[in-house]
Protein backbone atom coordinates (compact mmCIF):
# COMPACT_ATOMS: atom_id res chain seq x y z
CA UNK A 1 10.55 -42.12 -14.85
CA UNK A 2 12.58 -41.12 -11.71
CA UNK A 3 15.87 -39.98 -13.95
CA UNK A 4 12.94 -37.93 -16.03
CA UNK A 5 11.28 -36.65 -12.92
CA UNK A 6 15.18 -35.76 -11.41
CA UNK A 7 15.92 -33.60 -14.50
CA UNK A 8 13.09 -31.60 -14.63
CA UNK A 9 13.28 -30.75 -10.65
CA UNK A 10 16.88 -29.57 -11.14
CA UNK A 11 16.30 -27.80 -14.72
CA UNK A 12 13.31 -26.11 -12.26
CA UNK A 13 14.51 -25.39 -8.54
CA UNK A 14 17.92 -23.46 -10.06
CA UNK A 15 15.95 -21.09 -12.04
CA UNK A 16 13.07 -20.93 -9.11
CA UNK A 17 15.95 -19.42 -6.20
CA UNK A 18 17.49 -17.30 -8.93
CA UNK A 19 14.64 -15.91 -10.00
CA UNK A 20 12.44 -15.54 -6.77
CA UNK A 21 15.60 -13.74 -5.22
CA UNK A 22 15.86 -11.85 -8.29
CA UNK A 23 12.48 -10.14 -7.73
CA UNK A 24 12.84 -10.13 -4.15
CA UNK A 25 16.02 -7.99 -4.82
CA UNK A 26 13.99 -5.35 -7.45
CA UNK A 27 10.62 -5.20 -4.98
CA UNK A 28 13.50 -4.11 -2.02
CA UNK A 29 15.18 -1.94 -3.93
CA UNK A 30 12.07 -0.56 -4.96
CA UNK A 31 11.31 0.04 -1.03
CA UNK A 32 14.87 1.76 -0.51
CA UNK A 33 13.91 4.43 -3.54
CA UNK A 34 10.45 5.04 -1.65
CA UNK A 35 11.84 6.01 1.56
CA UNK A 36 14.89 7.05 0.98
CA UNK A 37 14.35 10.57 1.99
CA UNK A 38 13.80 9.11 5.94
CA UNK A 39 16.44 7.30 6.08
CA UNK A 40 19.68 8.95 4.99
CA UNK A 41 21.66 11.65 7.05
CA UNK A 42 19.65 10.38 10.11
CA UNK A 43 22.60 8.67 11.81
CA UNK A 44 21.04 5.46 12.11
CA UNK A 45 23.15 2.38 13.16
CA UNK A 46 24.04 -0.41 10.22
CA UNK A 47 21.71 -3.09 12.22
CA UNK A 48 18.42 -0.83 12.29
CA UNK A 49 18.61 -0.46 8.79
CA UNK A 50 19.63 -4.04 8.19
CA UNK A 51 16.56 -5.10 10.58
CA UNK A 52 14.21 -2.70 8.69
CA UNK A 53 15.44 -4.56 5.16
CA UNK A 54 15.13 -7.80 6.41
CA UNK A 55 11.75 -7.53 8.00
CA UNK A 56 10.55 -5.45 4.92
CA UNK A 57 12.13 -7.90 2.36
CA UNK A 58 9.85 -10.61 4.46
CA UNK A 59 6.55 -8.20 3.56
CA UNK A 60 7.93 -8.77 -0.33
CA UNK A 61 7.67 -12.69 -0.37
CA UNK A 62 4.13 -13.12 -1.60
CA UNK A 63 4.54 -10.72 -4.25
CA UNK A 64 7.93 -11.70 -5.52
CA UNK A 65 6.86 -15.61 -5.41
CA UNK A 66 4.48 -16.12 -7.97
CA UNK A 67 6.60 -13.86 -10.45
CA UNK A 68 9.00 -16.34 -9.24
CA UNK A 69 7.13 -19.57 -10.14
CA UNK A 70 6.21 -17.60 -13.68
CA UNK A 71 9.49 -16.54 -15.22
CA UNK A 72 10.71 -19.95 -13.97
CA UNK A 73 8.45 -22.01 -15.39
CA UNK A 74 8.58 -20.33 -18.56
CA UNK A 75 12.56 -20.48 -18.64
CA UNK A 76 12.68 -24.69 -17.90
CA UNK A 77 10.12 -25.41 -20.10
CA UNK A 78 11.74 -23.00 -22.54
CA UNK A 79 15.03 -24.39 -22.28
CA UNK A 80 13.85 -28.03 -22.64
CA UNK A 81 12.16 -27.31 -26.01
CA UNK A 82 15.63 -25.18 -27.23
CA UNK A 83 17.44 -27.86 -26.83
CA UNK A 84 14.69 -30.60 -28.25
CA UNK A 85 14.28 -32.20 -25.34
CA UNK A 86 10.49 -31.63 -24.85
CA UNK A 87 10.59 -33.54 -28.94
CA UNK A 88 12.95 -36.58 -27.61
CA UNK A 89 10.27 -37.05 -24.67
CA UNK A 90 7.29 -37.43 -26.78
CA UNK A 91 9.23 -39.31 -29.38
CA UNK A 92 9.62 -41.89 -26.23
CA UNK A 93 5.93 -41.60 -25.69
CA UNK A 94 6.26 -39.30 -23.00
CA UNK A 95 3.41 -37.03 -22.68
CA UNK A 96 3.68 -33.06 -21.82
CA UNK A 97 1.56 -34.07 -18.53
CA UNK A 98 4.25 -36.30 -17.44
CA UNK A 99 6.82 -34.18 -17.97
CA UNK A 100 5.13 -31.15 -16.12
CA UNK A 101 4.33 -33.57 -13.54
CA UNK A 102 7.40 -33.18 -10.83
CA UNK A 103 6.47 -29.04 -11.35
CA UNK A 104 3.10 -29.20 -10.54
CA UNK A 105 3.88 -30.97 -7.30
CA UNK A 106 6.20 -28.42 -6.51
CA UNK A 107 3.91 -25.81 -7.52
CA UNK A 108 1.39 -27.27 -5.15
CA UNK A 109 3.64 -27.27 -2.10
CA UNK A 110 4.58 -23.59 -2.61
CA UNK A 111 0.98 -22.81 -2.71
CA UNK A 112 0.98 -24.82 0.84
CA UNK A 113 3.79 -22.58 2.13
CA UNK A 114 2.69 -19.23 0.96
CA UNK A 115 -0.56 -19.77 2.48
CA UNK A 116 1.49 -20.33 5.92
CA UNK A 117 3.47 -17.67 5.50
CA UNK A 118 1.10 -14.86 4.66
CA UNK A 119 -1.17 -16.67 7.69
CA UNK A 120 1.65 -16.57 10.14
CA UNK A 121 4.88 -15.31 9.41
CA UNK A 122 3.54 -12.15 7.22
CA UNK A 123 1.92 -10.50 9.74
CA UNK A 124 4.82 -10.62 12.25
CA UNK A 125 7.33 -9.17 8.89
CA UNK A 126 4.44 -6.44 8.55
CA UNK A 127 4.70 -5.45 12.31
CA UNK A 128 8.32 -5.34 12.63
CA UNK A 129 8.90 -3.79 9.64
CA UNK A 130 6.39 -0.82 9.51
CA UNK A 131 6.53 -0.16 13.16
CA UNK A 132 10.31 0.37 12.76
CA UNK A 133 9.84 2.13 9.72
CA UNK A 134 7.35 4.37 11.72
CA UNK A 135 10.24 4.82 14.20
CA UNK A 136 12.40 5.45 11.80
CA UNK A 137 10.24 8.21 9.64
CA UNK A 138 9.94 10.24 13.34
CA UNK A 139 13.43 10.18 14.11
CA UNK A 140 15.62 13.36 13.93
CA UNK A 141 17.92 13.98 11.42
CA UNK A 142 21.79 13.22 12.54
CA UNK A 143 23.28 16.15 14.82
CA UNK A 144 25.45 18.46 11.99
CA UNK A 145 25.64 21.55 12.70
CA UNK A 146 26.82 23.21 8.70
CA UNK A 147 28.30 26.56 8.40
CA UNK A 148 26.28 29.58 7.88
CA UNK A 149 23.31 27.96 8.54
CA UNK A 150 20.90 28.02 12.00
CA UNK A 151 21.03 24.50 13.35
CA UNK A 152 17.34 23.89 15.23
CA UNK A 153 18.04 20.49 15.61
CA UNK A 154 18.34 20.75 19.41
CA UNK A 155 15.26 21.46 21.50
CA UNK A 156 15.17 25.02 23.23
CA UNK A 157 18.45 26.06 21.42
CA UNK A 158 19.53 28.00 17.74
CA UNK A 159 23.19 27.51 17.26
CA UNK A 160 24.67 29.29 14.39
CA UNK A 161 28.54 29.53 13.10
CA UNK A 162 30.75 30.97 10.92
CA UNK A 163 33.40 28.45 10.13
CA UNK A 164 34.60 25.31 11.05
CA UNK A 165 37.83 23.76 11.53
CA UNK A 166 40.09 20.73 12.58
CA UNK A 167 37.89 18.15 11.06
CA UNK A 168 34.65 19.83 12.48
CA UNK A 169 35.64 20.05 16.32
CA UNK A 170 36.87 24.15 16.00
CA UNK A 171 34.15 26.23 15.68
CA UNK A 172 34.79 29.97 15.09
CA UNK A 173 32.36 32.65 14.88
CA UNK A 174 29.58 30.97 17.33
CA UNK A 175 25.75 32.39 17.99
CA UNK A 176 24.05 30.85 20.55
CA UNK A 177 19.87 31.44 20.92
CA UNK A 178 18.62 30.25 24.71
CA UNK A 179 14.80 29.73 24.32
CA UNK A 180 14.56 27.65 27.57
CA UNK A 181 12.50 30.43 28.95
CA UNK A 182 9.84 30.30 26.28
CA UNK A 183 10.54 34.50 26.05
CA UNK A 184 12.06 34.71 22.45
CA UNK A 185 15.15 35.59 21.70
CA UNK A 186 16.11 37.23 25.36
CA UNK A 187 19.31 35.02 25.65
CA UNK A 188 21.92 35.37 23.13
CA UNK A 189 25.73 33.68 23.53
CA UNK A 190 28.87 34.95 21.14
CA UNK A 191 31.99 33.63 21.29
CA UNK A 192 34.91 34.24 19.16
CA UNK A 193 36.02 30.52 18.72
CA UNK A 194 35.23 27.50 20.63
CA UNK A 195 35.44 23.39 20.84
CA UNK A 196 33.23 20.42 20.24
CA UNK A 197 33.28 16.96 22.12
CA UNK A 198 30.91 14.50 22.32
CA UNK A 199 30.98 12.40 25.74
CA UNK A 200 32.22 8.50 25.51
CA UNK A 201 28.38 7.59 25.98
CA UNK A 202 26.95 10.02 22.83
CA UNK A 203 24.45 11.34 25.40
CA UNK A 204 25.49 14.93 25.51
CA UNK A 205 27.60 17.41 23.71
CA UNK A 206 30.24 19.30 25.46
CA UNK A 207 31.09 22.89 23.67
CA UNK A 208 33.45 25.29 25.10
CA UNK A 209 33.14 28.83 24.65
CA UNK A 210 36.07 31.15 24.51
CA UNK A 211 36.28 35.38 24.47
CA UNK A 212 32.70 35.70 24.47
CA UNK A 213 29.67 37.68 26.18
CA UNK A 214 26.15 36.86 27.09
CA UNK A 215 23.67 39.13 26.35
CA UNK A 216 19.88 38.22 28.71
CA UNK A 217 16.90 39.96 29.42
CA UNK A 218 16.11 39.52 33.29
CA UNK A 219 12.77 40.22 34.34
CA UNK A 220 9.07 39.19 34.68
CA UNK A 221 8.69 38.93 30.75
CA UNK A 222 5.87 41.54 30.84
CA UNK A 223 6.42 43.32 27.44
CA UNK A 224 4.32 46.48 29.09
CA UNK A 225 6.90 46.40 31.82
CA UNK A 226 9.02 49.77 31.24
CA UNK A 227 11.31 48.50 33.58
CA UNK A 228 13.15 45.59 32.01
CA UNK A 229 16.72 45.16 33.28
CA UNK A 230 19.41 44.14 30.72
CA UNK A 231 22.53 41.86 31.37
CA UNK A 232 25.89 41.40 30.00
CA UNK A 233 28.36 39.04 30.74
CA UNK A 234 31.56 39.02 29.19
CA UNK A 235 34.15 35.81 29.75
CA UNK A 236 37.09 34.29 28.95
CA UNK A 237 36.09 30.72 28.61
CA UNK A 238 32.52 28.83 28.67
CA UNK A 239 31.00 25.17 29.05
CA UNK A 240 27.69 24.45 27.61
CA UNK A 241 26.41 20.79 27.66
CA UNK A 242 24.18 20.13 25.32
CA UNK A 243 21.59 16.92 26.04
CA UNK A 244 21.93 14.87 22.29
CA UNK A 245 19.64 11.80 23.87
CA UNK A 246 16.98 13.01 21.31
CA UNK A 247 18.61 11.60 19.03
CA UNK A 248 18.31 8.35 19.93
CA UNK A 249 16.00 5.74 17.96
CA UNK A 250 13.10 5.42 20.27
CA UNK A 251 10.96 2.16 19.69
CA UNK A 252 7.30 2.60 20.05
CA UNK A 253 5.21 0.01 21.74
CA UNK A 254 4.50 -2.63 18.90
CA UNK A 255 0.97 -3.14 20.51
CA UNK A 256 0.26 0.12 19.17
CA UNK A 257 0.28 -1.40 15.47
CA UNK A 258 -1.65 -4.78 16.20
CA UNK A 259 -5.29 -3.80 15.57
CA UNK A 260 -3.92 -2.79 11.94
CA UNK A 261 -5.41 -5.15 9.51
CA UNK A 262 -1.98 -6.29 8.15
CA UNK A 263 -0.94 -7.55 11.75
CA UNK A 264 -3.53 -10.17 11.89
CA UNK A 265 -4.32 -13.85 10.46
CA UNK A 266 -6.95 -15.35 9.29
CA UNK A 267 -8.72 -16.50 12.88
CA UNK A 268 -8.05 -12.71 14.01
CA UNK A 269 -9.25 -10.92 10.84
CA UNK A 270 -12.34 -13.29 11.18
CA UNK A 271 -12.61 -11.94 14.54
CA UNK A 272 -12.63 -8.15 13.71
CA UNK A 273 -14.51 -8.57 10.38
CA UNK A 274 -17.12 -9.65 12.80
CA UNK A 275 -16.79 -7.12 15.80
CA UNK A 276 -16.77 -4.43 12.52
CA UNK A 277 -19.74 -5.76 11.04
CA UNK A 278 -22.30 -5.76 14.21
CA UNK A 279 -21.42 -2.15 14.54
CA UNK A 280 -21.86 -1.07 11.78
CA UNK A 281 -24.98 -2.55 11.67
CA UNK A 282 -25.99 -1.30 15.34
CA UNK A 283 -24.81 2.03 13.91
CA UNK A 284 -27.65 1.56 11.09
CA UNK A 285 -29.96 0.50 13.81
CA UNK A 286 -29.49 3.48 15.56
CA UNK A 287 -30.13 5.71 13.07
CA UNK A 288 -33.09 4.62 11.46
CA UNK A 289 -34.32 4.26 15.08
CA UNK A 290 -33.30 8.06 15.33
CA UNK A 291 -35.14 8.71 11.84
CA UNK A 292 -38.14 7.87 12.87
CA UNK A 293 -38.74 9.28 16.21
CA UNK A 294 -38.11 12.54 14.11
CA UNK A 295 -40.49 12.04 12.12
CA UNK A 296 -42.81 10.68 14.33
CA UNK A 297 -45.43 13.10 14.21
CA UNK A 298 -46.08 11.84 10.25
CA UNK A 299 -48.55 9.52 9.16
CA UNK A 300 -46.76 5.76 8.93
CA UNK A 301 -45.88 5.09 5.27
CA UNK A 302 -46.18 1.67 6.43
CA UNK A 303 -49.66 2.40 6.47
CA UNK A 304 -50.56 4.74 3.69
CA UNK A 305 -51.74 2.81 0.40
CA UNK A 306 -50.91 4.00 -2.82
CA UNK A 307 -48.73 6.83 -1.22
CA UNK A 308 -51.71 8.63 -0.71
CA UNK A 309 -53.30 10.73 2.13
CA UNK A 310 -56.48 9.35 3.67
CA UNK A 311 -59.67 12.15 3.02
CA UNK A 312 -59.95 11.83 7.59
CA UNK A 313 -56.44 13.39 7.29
CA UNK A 314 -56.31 15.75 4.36
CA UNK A 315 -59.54 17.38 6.41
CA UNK A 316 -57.43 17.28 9.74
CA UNK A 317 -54.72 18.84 7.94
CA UNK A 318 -56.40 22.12 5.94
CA UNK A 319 -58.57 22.40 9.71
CA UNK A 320 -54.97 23.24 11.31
CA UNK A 321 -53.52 25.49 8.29
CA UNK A 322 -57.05 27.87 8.64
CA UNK A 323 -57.02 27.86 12.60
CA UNK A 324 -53.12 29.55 12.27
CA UNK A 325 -52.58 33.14 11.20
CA UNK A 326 -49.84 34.64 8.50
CA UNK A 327 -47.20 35.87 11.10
CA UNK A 328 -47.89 31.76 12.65
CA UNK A 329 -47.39 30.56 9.25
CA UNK A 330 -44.09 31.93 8.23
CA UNK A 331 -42.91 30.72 11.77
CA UNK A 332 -43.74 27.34 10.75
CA UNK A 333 -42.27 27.50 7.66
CA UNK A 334 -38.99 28.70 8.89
CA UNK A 335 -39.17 25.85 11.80
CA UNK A 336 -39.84 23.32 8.88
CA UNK A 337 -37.40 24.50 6.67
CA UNK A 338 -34.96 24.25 9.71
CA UNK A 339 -36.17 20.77 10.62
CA UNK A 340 -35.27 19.91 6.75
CA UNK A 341 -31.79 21.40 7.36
CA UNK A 342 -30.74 19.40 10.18
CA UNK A 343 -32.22 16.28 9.38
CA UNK A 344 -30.10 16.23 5.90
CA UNK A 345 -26.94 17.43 7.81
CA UNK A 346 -27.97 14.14 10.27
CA UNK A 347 -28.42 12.02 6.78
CA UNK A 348 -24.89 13.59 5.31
CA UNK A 349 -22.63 12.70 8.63
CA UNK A 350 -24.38 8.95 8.68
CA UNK A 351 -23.72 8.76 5.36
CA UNK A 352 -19.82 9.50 5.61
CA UNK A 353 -19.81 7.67 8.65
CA UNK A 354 -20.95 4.31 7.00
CA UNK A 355 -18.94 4.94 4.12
CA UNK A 356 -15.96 4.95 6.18
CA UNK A 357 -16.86 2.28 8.45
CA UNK A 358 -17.40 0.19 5.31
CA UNK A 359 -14.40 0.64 3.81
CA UNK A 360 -12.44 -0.17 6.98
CA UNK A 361 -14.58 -3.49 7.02
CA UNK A 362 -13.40 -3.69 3.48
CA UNK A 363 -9.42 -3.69 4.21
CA UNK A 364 -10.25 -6.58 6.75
CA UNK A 365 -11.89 -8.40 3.86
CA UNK A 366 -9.15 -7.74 1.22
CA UNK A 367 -7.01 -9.20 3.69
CA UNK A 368 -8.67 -11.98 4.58
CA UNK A 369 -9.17 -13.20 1.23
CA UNK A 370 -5.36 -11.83 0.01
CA UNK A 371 -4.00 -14.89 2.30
CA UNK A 372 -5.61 -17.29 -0.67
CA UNK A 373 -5.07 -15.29 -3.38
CA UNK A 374 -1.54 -14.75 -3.39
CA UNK A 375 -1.40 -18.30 -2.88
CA UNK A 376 -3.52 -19.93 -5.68
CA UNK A 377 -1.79 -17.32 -7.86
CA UNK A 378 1.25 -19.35 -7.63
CA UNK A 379 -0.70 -22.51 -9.62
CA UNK A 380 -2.65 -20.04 -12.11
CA UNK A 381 0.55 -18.42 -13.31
CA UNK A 382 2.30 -21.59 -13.08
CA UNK A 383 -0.30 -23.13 -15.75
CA UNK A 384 0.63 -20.00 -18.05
CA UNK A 385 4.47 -20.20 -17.37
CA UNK A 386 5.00 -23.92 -18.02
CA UNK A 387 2.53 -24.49 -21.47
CA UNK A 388 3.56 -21.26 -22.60
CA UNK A 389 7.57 -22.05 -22.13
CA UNK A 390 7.07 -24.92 -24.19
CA UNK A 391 5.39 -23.52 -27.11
CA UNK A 392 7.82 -20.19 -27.36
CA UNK A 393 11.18 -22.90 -26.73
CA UNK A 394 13.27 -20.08 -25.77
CA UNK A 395 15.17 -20.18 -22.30
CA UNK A 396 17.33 -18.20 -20.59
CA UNK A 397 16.67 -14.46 -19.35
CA UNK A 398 15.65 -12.80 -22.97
CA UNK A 399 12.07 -13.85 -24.58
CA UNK A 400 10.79 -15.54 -21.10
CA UNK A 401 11.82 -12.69 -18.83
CA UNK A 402 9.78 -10.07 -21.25
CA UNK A 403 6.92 -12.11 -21.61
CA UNK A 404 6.61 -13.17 -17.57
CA UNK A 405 7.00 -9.32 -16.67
CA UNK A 406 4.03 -8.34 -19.24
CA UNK A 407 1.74 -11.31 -17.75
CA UNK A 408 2.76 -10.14 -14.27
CA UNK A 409 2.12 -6.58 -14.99
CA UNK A 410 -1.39 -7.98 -16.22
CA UNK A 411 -2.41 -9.85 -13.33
CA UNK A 412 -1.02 -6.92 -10.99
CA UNK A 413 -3.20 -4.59 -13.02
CA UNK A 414 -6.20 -6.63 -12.76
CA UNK A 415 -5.46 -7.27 -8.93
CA UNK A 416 -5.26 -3.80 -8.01
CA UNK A 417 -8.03 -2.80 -10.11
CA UNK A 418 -10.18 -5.63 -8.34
CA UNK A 419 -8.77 -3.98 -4.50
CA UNK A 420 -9.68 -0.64 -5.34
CA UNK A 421 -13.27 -1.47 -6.35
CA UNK A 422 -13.40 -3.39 -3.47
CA UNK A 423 -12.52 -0.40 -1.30
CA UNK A 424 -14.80 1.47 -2.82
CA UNK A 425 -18.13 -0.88 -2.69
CA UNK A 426 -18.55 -1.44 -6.52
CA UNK A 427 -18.04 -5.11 -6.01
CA UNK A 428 -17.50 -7.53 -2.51
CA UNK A 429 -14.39 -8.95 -1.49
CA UNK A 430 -14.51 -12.31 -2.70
CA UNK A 431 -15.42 -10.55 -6.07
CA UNK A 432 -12.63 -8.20 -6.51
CA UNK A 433 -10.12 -10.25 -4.81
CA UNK A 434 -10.34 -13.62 -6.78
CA UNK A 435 -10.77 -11.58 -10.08
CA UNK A 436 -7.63 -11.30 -11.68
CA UNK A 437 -7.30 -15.51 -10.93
CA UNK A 438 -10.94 -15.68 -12.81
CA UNK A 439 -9.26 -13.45 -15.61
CA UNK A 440 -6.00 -15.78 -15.84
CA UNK A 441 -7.07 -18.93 -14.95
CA UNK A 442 -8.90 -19.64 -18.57
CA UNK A 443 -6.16 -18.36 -20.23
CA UNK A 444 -3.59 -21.01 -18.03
CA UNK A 445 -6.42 -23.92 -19.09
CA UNK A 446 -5.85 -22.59 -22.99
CA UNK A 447 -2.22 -22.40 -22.65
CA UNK A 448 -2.12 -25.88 -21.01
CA UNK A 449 -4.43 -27.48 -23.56
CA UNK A 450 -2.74 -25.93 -26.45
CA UNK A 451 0.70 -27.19 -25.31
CA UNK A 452 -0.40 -30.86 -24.75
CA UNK A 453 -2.02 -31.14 -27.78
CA UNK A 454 0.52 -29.77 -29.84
CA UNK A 455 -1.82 -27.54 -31.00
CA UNK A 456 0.22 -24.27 -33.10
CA UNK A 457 -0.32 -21.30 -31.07
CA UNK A 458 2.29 -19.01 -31.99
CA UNK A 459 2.64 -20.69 -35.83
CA UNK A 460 1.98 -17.12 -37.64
CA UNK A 461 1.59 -18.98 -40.70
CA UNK A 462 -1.79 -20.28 -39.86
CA UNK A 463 -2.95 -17.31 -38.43
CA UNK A 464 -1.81 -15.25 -41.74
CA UNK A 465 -4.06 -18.07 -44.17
CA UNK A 466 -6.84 -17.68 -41.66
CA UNK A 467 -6.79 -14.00 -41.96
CA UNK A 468 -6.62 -14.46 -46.06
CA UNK A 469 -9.78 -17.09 -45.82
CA UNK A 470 -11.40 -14.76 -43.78
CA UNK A 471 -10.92 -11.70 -46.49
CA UNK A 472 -11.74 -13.65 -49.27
CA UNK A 473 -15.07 -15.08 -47.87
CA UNK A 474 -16.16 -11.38 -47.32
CA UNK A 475 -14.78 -10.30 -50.91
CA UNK A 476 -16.67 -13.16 -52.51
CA UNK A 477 -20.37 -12.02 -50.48
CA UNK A 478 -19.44 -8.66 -51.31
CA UNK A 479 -19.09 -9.35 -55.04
CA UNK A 480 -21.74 -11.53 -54.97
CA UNK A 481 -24.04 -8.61 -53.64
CA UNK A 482 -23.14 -6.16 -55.76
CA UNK A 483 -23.70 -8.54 -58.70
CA UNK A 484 -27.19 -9.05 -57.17
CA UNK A 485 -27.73 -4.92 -57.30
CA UNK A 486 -26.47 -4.36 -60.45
CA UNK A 487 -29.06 -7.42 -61.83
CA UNK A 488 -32.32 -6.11 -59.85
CA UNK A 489 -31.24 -2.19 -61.58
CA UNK A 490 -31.49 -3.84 -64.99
């Protein structure tokens, strides 16, 4: 059994890499075409965005490995029934069980390795990569000054130009705005023509002016001030250094990121679910506390039977409405109606205060429980890959890859749709999380049953007779009535 058990590992781990890699490869590419707005004509060096892919490809293992473990399951059990080889095993009294045997080991120890990686590499991957992509989203675009257009890329300044020339370092036609002084435009630069250099260090920008004049309002800045003296200076050559360190990636302070829910494992989401949890219920506390030292003044409910008024203080009651006079009684009907209006403003902020409070409890649940699921998802979808490879006997990247995409597409459907009612309180975490492996999990036992059994699953012959027993048991009790009818009308 060892030459049978080394066959199917290496018919299995060759399609596993390719495939796992393969989806690795769409889910990144998928990331690029999301963000590729904030990323291109910013400048940025060839290792920030090879860090950001890297850490972000990290983020993509979970998802990409079960697909993984699907399609190739699928394809090596598919392959080994093209080319009869599933037939020659049971012909040796091999069972299917046997043969899926070395898989299901393997299976099992990817299961153990997800789980450690979403527990305590993921969260890492999810820091890196969305803090730098955070960085990365605020940074400013490249400095590129184009023709004809105002450049406001530089802080306090509007540099405009006519042409360019010699590769971009002439400039000719230069307008220079100066809104250091916070006065509007007050300080305005021409020059005919001029040079651009950027210093060794890519700190600053060095532009030389020539035959130009400087046109600046000197003054207080009092627009009521008649008096507002007016300066020109013309000259024959100009230096204006320009600071370009904004332009620089700046790194923010990862600490900043690693309260977020996807930053934490499973001892640290434990930790917040619970620090969420008592507030939220303090915050309940608080207001029902708050509720009913505003109403206060009411008889207990606790107290009245039936939901009725005692006679001792109806009487007490109709003795206070006669004692007050009409002009008192519209002022306690405005003070009532007023009470009413701020105690359901009070009930509509608590109200959208829990709701939000719960669903940020609810992210620390889906996360919490997303550790396991991602990881038993890889032994579900491996008990629908392997059977169902073996009954289709098709390898190879055609039939297997369609069918593993629409099962993947079902139990990403199913997952999200479990998350989102999650998020919204129609069902609790370990509900919505674990459905789509409730869905899919029957259907693996099925598949798995079917396939050891050699039971004909996708025969469409015996489907087609079933259908043609099924219509001629209803024609025959249709007939059959009717005869009845026409016999009781005679």
């Amino acid at each position: 059994m060892k030459k049978l058990h080394k066959l199917v590992l290496q018919s299995y781990i060759g399609p596993f890499f390719v495939t796992f890699f393969i989806a690795l490869f769409i889910l990144l590419m998928q990331f690029l075409w999301k963000y590729i707005d904030d990323l291109v004509g910013k400048g940025l060096e060839w290792y920030v965005i090879g860090e950001l892919l890297f850490y972000s490809s990290a983020t993509f293992v979970p998802l990409a490995l079960p697909l993984a473990v699907l399609l190739s399951s699928i394809m090596t059990m598919g392959k080994m029934g093209e080319h009869y080889e599933l037939v020659a095993f049971k012909s040796a009294g091999i069972s299917l069980r046997r043969i899926m045997w070395p898989m299901v080991m393997i299976s099992f120890v990817l299961v153990l390795a997800a789980f450690f990686f979403s527990n305590n590499v993921l969260p890492v991957a999810n820091l890196k990569s969305l803090s730098l992509l955070y960085d990365v989203r605020q940074h400013r675009p490249a400095f590129n000054i184009t023709e004809g257009i105002y450049y406001h890329g530089i802080d306090n300044f509007v540099i405009r130009v006519d042409d360019k020339t010699n590769g971009g370092n002439t400039l000719k036609g230069i307008k220079i705005y100066d809104h250091s002084e916070r006065r509007g435009n007050v300080n305005l630069t021409l020059a005919e023509w001029g040079t651009m250099a950027v210093t060794p260090d890519q700190r600053y920008l060095i532009l030389s002016l020539y035959n130009g004049t400087n046109y600046q309002e000197v003054g207080s800045g009092n627009p009521r001030d008649s008096d507002r003296p007016f300066q020109r200076l013309y000259f024959d050559k100009q230096v204006r250094k320009f600071d370009l360190s904004m332009f620089e990636l700046e790194r923010t302070d990862q600490e900043l990121f690693k309260g977020n829910f996807r930053m934490l494992n499973l001892n640290q989401l434990v930790f917040f679910e619970d620090s969420l949890s008592t507030e939220l219920d303090k915050r309940k506390d608080s207001y029902i506390e708050s509720y009913r030292r505003r109403f206060s003044l009411m008889p207990d409910p606790d107290t009245l039977q039936g939901n009725l008024i005692s006679p001792e203080s109806s009487k007490r009651i109709d003795m206070d409405y006669v004692r007050h006079s009409p002009v008192s009684d519209h002022m306690m009907l405005d003070n009532a109606m007023d009470f009413i209006r701020s105690n359901r403003s009070l009930s509509e902020r608590s109200h959208q205060e829990f709701r939000d409070r719960q669903r940020t409890l609810a992210r620390y649940q889906i996360e919490f429980h997303r550790k396991f699921t991602l990881s038993f998802a890889c032994i579900v979808l491996f008990l629908i890959g392997a059977p169902l490879g073996a009954i289709i006997r098709k390898g190879g990247f055609g039939l297997p890859l369609v069918a593993s995409v629409l099962l993947f597409v079902v139990f990403h459907v199913i997952s999200m749709m479990g998350e989102k009612m999650v998020r919204e309180g129609v069902l609790e975490a370990h509900q919505g999380m674990w459905l789509s492996s409730v869905v899919l999990l029957p259907v693996g036992i099925l598949l798995t049953y079917k396939a050891t059994t050699d039971s004909p699953v996708l025969d469409m012959d015996i489907y087609k007779s079933s259908i043609e027993k099924l219509t001629n048991k209803v024609a025959f009790f249709r007939n059959r009535r009717h005869n009845e009818d026409s016999a009781a009308d005679q």
